[in-house]
C-alpha atoms as a PDB file:
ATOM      1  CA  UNK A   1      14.128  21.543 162.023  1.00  0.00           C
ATOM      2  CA  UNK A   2      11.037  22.976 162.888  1.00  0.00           C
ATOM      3  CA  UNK A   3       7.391  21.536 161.548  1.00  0.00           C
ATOM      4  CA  UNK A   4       6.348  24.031 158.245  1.00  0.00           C
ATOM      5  CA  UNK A   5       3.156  25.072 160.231  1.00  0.00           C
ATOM      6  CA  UNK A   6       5.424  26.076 163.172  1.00  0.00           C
ATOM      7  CA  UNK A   7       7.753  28.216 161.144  1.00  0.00           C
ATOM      8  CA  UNK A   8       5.314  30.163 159.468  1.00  0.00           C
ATOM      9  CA  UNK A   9       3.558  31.021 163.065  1.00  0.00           C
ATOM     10  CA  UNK A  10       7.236  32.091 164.634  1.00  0.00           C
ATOM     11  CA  UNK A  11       7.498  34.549 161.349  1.00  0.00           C
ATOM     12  CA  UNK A  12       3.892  35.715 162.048  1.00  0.00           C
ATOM     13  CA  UNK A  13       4.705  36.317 165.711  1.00  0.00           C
ATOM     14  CA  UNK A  14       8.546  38.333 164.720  1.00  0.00           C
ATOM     15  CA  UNK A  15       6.876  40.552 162.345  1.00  0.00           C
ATOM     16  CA  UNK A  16       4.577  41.477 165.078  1.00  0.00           C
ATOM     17  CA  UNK A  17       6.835  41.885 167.870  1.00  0.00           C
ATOM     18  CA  UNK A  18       9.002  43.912 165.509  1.00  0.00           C
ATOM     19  CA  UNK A  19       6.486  46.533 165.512  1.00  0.00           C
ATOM     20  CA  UNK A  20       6.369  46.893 169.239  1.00  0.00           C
ATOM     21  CA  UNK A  21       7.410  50.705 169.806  1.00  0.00           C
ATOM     22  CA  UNK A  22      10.470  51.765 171.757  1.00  0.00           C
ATOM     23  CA  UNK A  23       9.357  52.052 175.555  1.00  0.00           C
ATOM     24  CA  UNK A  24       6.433  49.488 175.483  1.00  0.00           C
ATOM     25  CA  UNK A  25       5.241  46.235 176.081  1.00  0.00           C
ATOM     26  CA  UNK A  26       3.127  44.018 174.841  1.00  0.00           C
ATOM     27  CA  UNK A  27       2.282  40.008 176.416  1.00  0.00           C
ATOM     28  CA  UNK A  28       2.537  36.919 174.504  1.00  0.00           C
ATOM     29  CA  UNK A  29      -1.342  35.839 174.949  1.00  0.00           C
ATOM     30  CA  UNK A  30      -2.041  39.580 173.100  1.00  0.00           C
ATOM     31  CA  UNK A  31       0.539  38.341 170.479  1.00  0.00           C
ATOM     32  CA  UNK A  32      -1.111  35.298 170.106  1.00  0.00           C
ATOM     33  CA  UNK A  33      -5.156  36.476 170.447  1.00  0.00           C
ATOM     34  CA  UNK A  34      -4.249  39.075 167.216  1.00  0.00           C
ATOM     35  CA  UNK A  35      -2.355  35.978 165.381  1.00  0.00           C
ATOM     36  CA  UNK A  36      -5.674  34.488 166.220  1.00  0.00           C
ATOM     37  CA  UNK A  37      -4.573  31.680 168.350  1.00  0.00           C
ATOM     38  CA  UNK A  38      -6.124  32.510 171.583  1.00  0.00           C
ATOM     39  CA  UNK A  39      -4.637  29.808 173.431  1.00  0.00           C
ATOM     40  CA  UNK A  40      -1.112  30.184 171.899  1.00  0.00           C
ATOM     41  CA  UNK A  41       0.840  32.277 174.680  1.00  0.00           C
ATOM     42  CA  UNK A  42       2.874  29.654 175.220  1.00  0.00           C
ATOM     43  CA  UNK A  43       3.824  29.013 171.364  1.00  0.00           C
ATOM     44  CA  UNK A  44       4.578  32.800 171.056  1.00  0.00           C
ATOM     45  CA  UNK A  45       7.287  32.159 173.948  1.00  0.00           C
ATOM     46  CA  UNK A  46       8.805  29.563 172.322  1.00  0.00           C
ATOM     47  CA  UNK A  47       9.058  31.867 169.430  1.00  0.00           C
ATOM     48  CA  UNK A  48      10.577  34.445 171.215  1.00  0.00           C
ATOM     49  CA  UNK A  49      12.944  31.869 172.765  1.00  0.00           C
ATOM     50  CA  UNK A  50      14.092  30.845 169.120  1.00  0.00           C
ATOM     51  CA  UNK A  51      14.206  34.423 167.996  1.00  0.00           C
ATOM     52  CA  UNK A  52      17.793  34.796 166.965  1.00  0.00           C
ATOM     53  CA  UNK A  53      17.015  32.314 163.955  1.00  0.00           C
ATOM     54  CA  UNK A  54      14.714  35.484 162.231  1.00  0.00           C
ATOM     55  CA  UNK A  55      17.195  37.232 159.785  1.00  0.00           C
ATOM     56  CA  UNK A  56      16.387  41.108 161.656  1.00  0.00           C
ATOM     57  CA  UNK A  57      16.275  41.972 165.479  1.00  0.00           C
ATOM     58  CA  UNK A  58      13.087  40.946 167.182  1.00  0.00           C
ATOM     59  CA  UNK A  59      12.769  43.288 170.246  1.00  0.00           C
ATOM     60  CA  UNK A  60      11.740  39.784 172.352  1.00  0.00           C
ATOM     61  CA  UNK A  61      12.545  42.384 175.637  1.00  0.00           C
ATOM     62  CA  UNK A  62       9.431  44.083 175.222  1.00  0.00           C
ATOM     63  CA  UNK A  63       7.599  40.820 175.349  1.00  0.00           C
ATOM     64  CA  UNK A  64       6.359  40.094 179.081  1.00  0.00           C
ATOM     65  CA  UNK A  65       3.081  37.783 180.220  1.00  0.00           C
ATOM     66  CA  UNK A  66      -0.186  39.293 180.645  1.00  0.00           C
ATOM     67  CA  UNK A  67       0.384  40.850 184.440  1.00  0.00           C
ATOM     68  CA  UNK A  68       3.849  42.386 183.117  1.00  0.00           C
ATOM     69  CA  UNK A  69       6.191  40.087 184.773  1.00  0.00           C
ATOM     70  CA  UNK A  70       9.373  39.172 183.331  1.00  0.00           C
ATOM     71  CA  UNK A  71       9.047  35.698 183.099  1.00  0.00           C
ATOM     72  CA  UNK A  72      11.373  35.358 179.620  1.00  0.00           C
ATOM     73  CA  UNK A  73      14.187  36.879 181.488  1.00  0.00           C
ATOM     74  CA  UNK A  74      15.874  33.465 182.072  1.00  0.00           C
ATOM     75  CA  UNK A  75      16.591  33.651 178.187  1.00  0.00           C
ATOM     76  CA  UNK A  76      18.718  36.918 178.087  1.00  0.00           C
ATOM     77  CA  UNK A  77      22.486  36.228 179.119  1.00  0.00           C
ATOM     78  CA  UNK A  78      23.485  37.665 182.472  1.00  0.00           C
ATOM     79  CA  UNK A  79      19.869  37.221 184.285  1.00  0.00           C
ATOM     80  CA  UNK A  80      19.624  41.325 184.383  1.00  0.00           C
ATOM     81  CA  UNK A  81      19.636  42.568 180.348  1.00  0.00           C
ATOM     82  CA  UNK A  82      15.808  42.368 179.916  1.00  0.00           C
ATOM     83  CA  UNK A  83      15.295  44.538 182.409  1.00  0.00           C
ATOM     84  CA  UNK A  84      17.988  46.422 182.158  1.00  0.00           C
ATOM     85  CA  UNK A  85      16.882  46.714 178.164  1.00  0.00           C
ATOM     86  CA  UNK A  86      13.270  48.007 179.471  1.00  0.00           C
ATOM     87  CA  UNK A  87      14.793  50.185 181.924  1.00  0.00           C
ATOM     88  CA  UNK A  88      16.573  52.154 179.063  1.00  0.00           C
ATOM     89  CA  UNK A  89      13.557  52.342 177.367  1.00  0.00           C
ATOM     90  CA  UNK A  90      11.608  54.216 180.324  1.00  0.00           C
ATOM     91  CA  UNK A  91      10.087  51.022 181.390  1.00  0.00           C
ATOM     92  CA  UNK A  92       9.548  51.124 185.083  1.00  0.00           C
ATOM     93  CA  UNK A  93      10.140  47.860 186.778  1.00  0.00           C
ATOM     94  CA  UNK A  94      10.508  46.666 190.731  1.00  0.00           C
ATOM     95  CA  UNK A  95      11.335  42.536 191.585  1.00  0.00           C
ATOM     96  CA  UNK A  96      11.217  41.651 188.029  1.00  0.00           C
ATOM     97  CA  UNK A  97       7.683  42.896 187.046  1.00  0.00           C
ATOM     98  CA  UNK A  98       6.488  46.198 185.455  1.00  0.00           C
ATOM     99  CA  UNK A  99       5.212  48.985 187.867  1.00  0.00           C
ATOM    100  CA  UNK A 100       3.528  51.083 184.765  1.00  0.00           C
ATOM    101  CA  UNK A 101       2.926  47.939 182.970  1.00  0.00           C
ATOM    102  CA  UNK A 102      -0.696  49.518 181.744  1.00  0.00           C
ATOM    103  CA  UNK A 103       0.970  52.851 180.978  1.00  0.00           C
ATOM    104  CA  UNK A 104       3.241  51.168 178.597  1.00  0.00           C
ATOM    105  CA  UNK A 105       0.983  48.322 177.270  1.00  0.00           C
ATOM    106  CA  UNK A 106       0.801  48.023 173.396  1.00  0.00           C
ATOM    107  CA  UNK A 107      -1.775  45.876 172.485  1.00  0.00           C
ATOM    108  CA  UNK A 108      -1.566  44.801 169.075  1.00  0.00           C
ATOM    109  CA  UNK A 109      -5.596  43.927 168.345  1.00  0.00           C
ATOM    110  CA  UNK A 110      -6.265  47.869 169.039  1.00  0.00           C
ATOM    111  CA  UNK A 111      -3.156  49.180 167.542  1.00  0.00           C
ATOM    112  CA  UNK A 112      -2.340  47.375 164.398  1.00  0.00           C
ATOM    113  CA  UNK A 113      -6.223  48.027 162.648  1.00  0.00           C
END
């Protein structure tokens, strides 16, 4: 069971990825600089690792690092779904990172005022 502290931080960061829009991205340091933890880019991909414990769908696909690779991709089954998932979605991607990655950024500091 996870630490109270640590729970409440994982249901901070699934309400925000929840609000990620259909056909963008966002990076878990942006996640974690508008929870306030500027240093916490690693504890938002744990959270997005433990996602399937949050009670409604996270979109954890449209949660990359900060030059738009998809480094979390290792947690999807079959190796290919996260992409393929972005790729749906209008996402353009080439060797696993994001070829419009600032086209399709959603940064949650500027767009959650």
């Amino acid at each position: 069971m996870m630490p109270k502290h640590e729970n409440d931080f994982f249901s901070r960061v699934y309400q925000v990825a929840e609000l990620i829009p259909h056909g963008r991205v966002t990076s878990y340091g942006a996640i974690a600089n508008y929870l306030g933890s500027y240093r916490g880019a690693r504890m938002v991909g744990w959270a997005m690792n433990k996602c399937s414990s949050w009670p409604r769908f996270v979109p954890a696909h449209r949660v990359v690092n900060s030059k738009g690779i998809l480094t979390g991709k290792h947690h999807f089954p079959g190796g290919e779904t996260m992409k393929e998932l972005l790729e749906n979605e209008g996402v353009k991607i080439e060797e696993n990172q994001i070829t419009n990655f600032d086209e399709v950024f959603w940064n949650p500091a500027t767009e959650l005022l």
